[in-house]
PDB file of N, CA and C in Angstrom:
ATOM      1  N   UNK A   1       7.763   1.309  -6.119  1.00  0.00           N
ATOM      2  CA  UNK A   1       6.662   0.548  -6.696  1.00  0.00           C
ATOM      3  C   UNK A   1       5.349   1.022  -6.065  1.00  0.00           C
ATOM      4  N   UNK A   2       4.369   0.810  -6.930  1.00  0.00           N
ATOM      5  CA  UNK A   2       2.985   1.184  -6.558  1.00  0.00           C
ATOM      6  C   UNK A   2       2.139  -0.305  -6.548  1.00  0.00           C
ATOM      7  N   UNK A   3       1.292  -0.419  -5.539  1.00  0.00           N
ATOM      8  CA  UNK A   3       0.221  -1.075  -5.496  1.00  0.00           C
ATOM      9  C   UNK A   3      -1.403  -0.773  -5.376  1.00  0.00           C
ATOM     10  N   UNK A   4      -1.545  -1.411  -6.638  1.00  0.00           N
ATOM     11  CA  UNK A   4      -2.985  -0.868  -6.716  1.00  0.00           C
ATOM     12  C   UNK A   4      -4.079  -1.808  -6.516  1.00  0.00           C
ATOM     13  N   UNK A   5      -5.014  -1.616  -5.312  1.00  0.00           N
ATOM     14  CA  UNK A   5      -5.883  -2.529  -4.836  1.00  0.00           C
ATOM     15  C   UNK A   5      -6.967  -1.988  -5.260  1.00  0.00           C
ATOM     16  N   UNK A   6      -8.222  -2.730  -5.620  1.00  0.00           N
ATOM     17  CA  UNK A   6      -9.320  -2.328  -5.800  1.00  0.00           C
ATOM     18  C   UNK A   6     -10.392  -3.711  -5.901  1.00  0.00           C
ATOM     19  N   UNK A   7     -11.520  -3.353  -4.845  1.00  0.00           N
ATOM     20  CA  UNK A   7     -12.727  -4.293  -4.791  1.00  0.00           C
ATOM     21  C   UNK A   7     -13.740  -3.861  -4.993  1.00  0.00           C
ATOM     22  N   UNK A   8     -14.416  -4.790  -5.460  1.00  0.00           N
ATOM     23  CA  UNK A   8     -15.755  -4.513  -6.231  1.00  0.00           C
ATOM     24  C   UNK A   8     -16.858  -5.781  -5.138  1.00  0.00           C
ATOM     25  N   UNK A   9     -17.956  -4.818  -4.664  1.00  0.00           N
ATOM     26  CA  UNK A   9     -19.124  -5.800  -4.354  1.00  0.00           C
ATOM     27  C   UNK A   9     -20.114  -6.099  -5.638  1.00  0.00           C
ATOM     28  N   UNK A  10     -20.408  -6.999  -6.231  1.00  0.00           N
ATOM     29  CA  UNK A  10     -20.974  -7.068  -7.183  1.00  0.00           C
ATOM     30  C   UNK A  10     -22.212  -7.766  -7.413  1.00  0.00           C
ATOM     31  N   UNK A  11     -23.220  -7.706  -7.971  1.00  0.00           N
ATOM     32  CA  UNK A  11     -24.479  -7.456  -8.033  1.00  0.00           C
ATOM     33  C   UNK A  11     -25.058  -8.573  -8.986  1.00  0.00           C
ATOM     34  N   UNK A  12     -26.425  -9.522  -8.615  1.00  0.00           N
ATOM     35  CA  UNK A  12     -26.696 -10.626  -9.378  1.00  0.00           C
ATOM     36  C   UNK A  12     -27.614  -9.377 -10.833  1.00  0.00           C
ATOM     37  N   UNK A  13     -27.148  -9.987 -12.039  1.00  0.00           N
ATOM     38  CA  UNK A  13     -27.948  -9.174 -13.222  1.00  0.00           C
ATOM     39  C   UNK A  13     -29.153 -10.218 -14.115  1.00  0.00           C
ATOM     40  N   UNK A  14     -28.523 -11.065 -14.707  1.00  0.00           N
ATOM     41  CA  UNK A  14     -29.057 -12.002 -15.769  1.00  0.00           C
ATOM     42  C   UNK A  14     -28.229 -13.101 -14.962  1.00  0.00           C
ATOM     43  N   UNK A  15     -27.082 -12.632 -14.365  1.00  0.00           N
ATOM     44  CA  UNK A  15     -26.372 -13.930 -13.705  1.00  0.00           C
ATOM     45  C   UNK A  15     -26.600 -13.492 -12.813  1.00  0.00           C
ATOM     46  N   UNK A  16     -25.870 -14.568 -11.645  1.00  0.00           N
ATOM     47  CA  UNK A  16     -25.568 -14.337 -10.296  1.00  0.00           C
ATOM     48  C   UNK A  16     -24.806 -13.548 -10.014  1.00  0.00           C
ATOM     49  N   UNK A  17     -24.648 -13.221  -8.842  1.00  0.00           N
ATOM     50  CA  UNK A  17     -23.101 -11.945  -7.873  1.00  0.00           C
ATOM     51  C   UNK A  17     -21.941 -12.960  -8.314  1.00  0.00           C
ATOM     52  N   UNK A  18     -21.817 -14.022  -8.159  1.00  0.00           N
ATOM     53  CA  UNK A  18     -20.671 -14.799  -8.297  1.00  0.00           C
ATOM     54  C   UNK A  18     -20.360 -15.660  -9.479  1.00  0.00           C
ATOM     55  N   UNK A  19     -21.499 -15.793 -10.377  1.00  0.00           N
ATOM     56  CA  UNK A  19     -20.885 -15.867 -11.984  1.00  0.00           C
ATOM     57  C   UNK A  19     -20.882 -14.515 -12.304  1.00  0.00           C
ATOM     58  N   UNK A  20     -21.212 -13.543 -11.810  1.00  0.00           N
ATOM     59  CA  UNK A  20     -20.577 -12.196 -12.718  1.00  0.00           C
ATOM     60  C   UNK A  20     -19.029 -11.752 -12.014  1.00  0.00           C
ATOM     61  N   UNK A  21     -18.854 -12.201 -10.655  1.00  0.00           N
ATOM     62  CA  UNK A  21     -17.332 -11.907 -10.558  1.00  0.00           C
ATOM     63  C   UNK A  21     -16.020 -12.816 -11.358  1.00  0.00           C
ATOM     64  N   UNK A  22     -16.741 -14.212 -11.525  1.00  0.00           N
ATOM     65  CA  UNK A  22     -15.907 -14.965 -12.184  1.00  0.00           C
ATOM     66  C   UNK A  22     -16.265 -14.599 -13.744  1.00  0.00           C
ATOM     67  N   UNK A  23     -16.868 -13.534 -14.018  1.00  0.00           N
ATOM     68  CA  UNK A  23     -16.671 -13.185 -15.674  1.00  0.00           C
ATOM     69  C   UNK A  23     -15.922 -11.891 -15.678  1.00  0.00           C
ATOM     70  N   UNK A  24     -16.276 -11.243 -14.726  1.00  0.00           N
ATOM     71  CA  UNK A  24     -14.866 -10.460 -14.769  1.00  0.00           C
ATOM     72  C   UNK A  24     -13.604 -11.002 -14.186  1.00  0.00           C
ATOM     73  N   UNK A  25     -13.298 -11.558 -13.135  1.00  0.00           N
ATOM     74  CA  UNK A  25     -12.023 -12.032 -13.256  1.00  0.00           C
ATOM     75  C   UNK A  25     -11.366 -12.587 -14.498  1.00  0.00           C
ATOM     76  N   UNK A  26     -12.244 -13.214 -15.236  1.00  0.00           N
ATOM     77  CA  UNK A  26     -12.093 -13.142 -16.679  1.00  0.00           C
ATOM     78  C   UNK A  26     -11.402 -12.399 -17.677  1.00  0.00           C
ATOM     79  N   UNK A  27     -12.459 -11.418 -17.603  1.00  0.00           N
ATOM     80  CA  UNK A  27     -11.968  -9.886 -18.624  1.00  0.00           C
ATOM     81  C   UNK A  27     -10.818  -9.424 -17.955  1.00  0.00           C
ATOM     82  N   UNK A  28     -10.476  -9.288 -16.992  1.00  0.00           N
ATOM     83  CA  UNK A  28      -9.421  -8.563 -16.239  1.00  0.00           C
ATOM     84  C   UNK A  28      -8.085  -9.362 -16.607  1.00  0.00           C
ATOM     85  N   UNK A  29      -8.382 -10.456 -16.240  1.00  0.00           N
ATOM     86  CA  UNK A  29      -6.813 -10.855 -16.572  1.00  0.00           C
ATOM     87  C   UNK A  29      -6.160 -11.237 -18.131  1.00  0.00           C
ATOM     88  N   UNK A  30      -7.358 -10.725 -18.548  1.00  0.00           N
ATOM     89  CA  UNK A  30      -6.600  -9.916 -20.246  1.00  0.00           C
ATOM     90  C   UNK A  30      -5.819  -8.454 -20.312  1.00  0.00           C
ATOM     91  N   UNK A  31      -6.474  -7.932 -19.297  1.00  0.00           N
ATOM     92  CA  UNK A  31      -5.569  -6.673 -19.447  1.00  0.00           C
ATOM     93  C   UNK A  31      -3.879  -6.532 -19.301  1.00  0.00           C
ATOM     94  N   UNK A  32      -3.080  -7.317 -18.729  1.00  0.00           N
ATOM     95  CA  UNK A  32      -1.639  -7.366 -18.627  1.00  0.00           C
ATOM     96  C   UNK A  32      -0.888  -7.551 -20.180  1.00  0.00           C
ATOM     97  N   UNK A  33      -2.057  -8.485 -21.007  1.00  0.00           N
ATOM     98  CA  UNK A  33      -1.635  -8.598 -22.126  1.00  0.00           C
ATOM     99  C   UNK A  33      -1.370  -7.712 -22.988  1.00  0.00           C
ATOM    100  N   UNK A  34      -2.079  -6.360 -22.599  1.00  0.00           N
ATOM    101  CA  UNK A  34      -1.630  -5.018 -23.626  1.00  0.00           C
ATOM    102  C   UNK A  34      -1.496  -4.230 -23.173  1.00  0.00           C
ATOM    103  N   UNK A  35      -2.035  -3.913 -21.475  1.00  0.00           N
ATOM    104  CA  UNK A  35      -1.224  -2.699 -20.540  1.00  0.00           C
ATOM    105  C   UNK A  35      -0.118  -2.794 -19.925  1.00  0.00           C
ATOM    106  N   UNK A  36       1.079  -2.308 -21.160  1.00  0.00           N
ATOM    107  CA  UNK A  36       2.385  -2.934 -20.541  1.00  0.00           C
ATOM    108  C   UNK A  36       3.057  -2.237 -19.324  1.00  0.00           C
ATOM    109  N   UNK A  37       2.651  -1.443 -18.864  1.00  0.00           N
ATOM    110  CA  UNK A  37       2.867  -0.373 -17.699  1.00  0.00           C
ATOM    111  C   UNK A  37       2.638  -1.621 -16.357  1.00  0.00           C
ATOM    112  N   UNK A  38       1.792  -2.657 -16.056  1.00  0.00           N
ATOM    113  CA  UNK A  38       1.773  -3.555 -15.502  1.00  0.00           C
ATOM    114  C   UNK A  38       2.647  -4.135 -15.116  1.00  0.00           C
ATOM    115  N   UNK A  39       3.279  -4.178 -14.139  1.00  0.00           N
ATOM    116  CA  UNK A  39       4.462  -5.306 -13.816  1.00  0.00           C
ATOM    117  C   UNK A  39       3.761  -7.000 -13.010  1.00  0.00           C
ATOM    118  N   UNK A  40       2.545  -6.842 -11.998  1.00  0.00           N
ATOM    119  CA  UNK A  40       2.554  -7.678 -11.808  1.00  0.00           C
ATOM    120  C   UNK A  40       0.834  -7.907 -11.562  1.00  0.00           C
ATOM    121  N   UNK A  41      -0.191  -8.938 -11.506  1.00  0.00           N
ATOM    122  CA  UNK A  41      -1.414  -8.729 -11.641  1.00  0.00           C
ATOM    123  C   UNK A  41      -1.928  -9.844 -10.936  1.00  0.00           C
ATOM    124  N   UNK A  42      -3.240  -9.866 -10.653  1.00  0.00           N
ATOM    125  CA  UNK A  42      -4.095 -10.785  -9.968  1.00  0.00           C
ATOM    126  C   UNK A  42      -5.872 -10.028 -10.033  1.00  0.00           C
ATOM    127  N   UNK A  43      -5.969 -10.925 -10.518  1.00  0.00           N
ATOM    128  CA  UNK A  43      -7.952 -10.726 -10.033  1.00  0.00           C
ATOM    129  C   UNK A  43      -8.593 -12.140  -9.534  1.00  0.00           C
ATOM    130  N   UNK A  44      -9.004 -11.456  -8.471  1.00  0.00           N
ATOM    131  CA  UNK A  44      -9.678 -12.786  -7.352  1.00  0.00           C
ATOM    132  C   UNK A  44     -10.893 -12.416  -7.219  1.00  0.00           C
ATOM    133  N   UNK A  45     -11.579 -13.677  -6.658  1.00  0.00           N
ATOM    134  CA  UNK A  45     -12.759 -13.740  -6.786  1.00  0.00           C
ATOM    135  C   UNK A  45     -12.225 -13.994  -4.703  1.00  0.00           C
ATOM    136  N   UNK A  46     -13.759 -13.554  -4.155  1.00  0.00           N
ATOM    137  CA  UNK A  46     -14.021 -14.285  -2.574  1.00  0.00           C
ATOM    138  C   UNK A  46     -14.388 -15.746  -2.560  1.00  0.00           C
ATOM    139  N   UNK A  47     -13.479 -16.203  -1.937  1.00  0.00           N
ATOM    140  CA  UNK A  47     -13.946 -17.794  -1.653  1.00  0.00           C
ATOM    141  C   UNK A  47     -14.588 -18.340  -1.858  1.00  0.00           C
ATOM    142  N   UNK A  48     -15.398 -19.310  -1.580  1.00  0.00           N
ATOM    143  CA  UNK A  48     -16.980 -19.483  -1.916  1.00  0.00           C
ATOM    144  C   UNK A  48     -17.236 -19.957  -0.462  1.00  0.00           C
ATOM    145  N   UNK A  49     -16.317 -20.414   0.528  1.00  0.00           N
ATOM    146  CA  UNK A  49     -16.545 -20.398   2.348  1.00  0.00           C
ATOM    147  C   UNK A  49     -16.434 -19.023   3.136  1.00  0.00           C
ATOM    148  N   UNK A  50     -16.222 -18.005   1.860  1.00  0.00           N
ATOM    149  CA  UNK A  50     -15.931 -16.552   2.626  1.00  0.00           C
ATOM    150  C   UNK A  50     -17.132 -16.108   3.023  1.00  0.00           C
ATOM    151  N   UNK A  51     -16.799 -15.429   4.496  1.00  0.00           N
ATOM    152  CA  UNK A  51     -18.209 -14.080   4.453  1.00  0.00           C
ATOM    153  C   UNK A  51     -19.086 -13.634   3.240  1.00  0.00           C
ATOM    154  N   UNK A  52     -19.784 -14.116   3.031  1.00  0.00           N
ATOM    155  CA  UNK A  52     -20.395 -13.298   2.149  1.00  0.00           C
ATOM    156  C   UNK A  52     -20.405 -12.215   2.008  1.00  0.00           C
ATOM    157  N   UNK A  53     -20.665 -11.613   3.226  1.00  0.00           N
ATOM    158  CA  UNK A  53     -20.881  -9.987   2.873  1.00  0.00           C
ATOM    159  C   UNK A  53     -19.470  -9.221   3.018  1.00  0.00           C
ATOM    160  N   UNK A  54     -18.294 -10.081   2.533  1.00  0.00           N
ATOM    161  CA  UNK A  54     -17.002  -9.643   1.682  1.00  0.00           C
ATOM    162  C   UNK A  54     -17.275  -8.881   0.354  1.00  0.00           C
ATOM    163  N   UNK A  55     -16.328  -8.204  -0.065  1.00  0.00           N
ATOM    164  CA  UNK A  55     -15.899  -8.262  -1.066  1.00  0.00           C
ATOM    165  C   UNK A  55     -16.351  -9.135  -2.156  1.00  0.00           C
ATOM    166  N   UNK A  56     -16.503  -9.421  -2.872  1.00  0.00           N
ATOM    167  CA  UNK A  56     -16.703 -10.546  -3.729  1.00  0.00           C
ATOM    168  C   UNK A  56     -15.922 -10.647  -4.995  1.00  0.00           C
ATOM    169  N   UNK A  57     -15.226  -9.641  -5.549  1.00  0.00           N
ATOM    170  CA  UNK A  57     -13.916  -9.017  -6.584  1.00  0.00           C
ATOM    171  C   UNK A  57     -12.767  -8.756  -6.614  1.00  0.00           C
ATOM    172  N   UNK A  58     -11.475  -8.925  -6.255  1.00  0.00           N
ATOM    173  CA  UNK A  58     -10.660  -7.541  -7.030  1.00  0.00           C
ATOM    174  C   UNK A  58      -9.725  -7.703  -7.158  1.00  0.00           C
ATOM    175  N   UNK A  59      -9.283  -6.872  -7.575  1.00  0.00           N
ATOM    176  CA  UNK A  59      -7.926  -6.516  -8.870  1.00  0.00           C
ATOM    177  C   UNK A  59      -6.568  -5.882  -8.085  1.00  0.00           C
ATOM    178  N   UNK A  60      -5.418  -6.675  -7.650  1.00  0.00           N
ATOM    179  CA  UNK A  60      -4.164  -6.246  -7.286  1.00  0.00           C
ATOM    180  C   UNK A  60      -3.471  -6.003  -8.095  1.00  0.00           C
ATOM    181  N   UNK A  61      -2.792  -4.904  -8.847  1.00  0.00           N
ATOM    182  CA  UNK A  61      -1.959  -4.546  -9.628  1.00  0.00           C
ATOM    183  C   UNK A  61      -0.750  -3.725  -9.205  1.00  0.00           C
ATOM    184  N   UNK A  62       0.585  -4.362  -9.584  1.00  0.00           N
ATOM    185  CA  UNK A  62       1.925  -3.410  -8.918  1.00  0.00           C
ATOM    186  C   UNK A  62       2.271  -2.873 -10.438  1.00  0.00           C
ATOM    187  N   UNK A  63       2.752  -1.391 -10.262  1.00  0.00           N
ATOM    188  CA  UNK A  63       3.819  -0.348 -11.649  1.00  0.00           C
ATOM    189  C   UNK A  63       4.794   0.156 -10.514  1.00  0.00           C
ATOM    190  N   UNK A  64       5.499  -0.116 -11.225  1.00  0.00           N
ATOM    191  CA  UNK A  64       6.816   0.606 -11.078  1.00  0.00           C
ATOM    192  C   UNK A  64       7.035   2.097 -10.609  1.00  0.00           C
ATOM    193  N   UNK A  65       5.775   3.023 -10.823  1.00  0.00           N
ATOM    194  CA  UNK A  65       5.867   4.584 -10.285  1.00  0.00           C
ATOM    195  C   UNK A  65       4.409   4.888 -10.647  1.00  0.00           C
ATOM    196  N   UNK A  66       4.172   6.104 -10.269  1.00  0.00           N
ATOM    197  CA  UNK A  66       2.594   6.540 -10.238  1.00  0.00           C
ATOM    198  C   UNK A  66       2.268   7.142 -11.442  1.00  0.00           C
ATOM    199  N   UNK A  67       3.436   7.103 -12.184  1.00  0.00           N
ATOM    200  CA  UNK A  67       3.159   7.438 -13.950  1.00  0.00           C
ATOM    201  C   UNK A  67       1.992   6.059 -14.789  1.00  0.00           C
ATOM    202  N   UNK A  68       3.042   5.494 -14.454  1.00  0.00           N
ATOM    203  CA  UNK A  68       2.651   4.029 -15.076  1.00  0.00           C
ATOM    204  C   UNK A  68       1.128   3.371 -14.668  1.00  0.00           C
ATOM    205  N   UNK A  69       1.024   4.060 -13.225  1.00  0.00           N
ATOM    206  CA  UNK A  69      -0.353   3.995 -12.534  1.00  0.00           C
ATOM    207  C   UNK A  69      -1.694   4.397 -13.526  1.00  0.00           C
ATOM    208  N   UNK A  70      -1.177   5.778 -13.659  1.00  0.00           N
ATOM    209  CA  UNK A  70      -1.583   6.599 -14.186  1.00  0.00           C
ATOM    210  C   UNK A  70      -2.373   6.589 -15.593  1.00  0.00           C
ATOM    211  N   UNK A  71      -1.375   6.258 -16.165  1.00  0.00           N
ATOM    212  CA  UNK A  71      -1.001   5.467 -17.856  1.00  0.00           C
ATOM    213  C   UNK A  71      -2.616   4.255 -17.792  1.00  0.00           C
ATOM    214  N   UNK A  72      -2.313   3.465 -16.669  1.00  0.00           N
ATOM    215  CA  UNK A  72      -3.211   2.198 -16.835  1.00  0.00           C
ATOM    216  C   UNK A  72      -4.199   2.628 -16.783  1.00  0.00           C
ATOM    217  N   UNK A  73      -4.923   3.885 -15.454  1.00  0.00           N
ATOM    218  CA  UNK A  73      -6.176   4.869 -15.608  1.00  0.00           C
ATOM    219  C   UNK A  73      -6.746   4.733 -16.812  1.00  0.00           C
ATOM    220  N   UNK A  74      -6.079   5.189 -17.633  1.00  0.00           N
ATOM    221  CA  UNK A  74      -6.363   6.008 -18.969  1.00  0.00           C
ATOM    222  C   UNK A  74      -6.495   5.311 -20.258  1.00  0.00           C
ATOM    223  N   UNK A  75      -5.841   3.818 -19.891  1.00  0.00           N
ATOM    224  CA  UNK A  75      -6.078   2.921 -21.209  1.00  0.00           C
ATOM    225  C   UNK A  75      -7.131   2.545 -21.473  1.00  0.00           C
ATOM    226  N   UNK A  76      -7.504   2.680 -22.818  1.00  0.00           N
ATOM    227  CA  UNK A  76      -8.732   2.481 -23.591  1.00  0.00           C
ATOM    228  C   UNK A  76      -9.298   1.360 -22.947  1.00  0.00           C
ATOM    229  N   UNK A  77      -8.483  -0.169 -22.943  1.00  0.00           N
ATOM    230  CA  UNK A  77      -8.464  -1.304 -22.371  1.00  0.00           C
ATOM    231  C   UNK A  77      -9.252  -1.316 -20.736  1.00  0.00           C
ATOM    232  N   UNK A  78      -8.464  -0.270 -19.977  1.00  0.00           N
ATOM    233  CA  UNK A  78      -9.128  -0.703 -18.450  1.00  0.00           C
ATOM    234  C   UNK A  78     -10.254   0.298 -18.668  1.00  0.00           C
ATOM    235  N   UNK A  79     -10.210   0.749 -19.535  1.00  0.00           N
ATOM    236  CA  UNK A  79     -11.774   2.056 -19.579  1.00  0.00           C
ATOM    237  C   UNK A  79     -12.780   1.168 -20.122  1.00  0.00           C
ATOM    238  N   UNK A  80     -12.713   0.048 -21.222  1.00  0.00           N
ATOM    239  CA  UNK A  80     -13.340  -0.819 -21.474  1.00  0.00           C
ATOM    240  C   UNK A  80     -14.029  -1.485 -20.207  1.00  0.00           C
ATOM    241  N   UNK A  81     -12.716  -2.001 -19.596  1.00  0.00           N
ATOM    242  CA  UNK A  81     -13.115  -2.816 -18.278  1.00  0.00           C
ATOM    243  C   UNK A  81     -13.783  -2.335 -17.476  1.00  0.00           C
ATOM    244  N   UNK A  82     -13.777  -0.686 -17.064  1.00  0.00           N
ATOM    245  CA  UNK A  82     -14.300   0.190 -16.251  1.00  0.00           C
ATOM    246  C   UNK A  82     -15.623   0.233 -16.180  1.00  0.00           C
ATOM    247  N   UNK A  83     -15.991   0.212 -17.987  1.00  0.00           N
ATOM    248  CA  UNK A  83     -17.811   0.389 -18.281  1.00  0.00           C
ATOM    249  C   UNK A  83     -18.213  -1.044 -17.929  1.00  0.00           C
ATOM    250  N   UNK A  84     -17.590  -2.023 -18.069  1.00  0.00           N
ATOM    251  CA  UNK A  84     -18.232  -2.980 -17.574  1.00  0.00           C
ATOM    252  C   UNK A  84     -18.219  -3.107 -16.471  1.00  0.00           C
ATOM    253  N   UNK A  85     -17.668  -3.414 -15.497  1.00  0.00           N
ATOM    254  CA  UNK A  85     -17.744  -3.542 -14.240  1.00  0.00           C
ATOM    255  C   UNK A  85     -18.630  -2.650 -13.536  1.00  0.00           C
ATOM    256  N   UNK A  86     -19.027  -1.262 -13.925  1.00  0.00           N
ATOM    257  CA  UNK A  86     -20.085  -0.368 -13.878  1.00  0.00           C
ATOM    258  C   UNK A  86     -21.534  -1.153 -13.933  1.00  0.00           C
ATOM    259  N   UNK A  87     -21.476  -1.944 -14.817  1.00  0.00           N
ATOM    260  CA  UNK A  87     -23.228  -2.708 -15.103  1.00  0.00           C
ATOM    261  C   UNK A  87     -23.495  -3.620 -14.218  1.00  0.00           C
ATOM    262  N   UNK A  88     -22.000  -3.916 -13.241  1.00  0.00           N
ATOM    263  CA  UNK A  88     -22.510  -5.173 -12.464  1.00  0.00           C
ATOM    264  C   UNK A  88     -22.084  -4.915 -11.222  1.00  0.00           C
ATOM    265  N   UNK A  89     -21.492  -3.594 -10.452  1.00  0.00           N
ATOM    266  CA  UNK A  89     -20.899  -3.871  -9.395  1.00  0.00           C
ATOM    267  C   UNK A  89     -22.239  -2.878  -8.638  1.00  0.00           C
ATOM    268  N   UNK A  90     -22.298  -3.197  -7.325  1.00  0.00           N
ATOM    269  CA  UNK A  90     -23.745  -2.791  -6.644  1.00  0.00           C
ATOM    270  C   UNK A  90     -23.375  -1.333  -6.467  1.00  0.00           C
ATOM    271  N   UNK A  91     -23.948  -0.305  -6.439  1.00  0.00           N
ATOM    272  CA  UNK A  91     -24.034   1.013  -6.244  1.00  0.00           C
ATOM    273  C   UNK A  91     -23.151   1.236  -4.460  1.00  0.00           C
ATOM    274  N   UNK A  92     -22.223   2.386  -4.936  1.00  0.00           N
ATOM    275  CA  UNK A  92     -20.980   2.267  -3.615  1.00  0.00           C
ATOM    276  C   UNK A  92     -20.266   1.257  -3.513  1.00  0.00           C
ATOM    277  N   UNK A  93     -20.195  -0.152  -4.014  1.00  0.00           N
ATOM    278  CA  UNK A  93     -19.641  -1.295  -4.315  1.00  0.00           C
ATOM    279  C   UNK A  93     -18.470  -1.021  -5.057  1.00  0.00           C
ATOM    280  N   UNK A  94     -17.625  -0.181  -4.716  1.00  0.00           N
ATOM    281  CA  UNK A  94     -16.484  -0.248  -4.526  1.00  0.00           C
ATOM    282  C   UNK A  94     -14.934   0.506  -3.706  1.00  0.00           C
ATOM    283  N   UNK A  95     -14.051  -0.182  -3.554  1.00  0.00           N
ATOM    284  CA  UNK A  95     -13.062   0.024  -2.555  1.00  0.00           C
ATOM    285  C   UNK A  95     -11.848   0.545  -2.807  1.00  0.00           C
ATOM    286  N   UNK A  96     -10.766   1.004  -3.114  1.00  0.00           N
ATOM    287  CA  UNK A  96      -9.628   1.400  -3.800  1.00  0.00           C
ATOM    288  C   UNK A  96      -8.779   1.835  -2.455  1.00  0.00           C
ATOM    289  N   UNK A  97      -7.020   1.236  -2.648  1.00  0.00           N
ATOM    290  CA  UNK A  97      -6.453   1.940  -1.791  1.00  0.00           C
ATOM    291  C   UNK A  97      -4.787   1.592  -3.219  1.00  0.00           C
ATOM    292  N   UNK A  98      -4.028   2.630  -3.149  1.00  0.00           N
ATOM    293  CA  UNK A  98      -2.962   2.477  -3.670  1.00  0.00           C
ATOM    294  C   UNK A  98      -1.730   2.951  -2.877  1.00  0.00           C
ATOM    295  N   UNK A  99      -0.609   2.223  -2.470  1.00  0.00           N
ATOM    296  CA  UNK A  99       0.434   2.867  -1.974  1.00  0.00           C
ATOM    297  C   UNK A  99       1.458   2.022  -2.217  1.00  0.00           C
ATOM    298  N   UNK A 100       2.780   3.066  -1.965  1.00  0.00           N
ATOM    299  CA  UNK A 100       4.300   2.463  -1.970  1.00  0.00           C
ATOM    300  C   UNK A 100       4.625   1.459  -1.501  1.00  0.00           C
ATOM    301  N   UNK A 101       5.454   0.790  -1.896  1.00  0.00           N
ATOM    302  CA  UNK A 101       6.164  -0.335  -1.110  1.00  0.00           C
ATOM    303  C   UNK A 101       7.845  -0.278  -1.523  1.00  0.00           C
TER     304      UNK A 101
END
């Protein structure tokens, strides 16, 4: 199995840093619904007693092998998600680590 971590620091636009993470946690947890390569999912938001200068986003996703990883890269769906999260996450504002378990 693969685990795929990824955080986003994210950036006040028309909203705040923290109504724009709770609108993507939003959009995100639509994606399981049609990237069936997904076995298991979560998008969190940081606390609201957390450090602030956490994280404030992200997306835990487990597949089954680094195909399936792969596969999710490339779906139209998380490429959707991709451009968005682009308009709101702060420049270098973001983190990625993926490995076996």
């Amino acid at each position: 199995m693969i685990r795929h971590i990824v955080m986003f620091r994210l950036k006040s636009t028309d909203r705040t840093a923290d109504e724009n993470a709770l609108l993507a946690k939003e959009k995100a947890q639509k994606l399981p619904d049609t990237i069936t390569q997904i076995r298991r999912f979560e998008a969190v938001v940081n606390a609201p007693s957390a450090d602030k200068t956490n994280y404030n986003f992200a997306l835990i996703a487990d597949f089954d092998t680094q195909a399936d990883l792969d596969a999710y890269q490339v779906h139209p769906d998380h490429k959707a998600f991709g451009a968005f999260i682009s308009t709101i996450k702060e420049e270098g504002g973001r983190a990625c680590i993926d490995y076996e378990f």
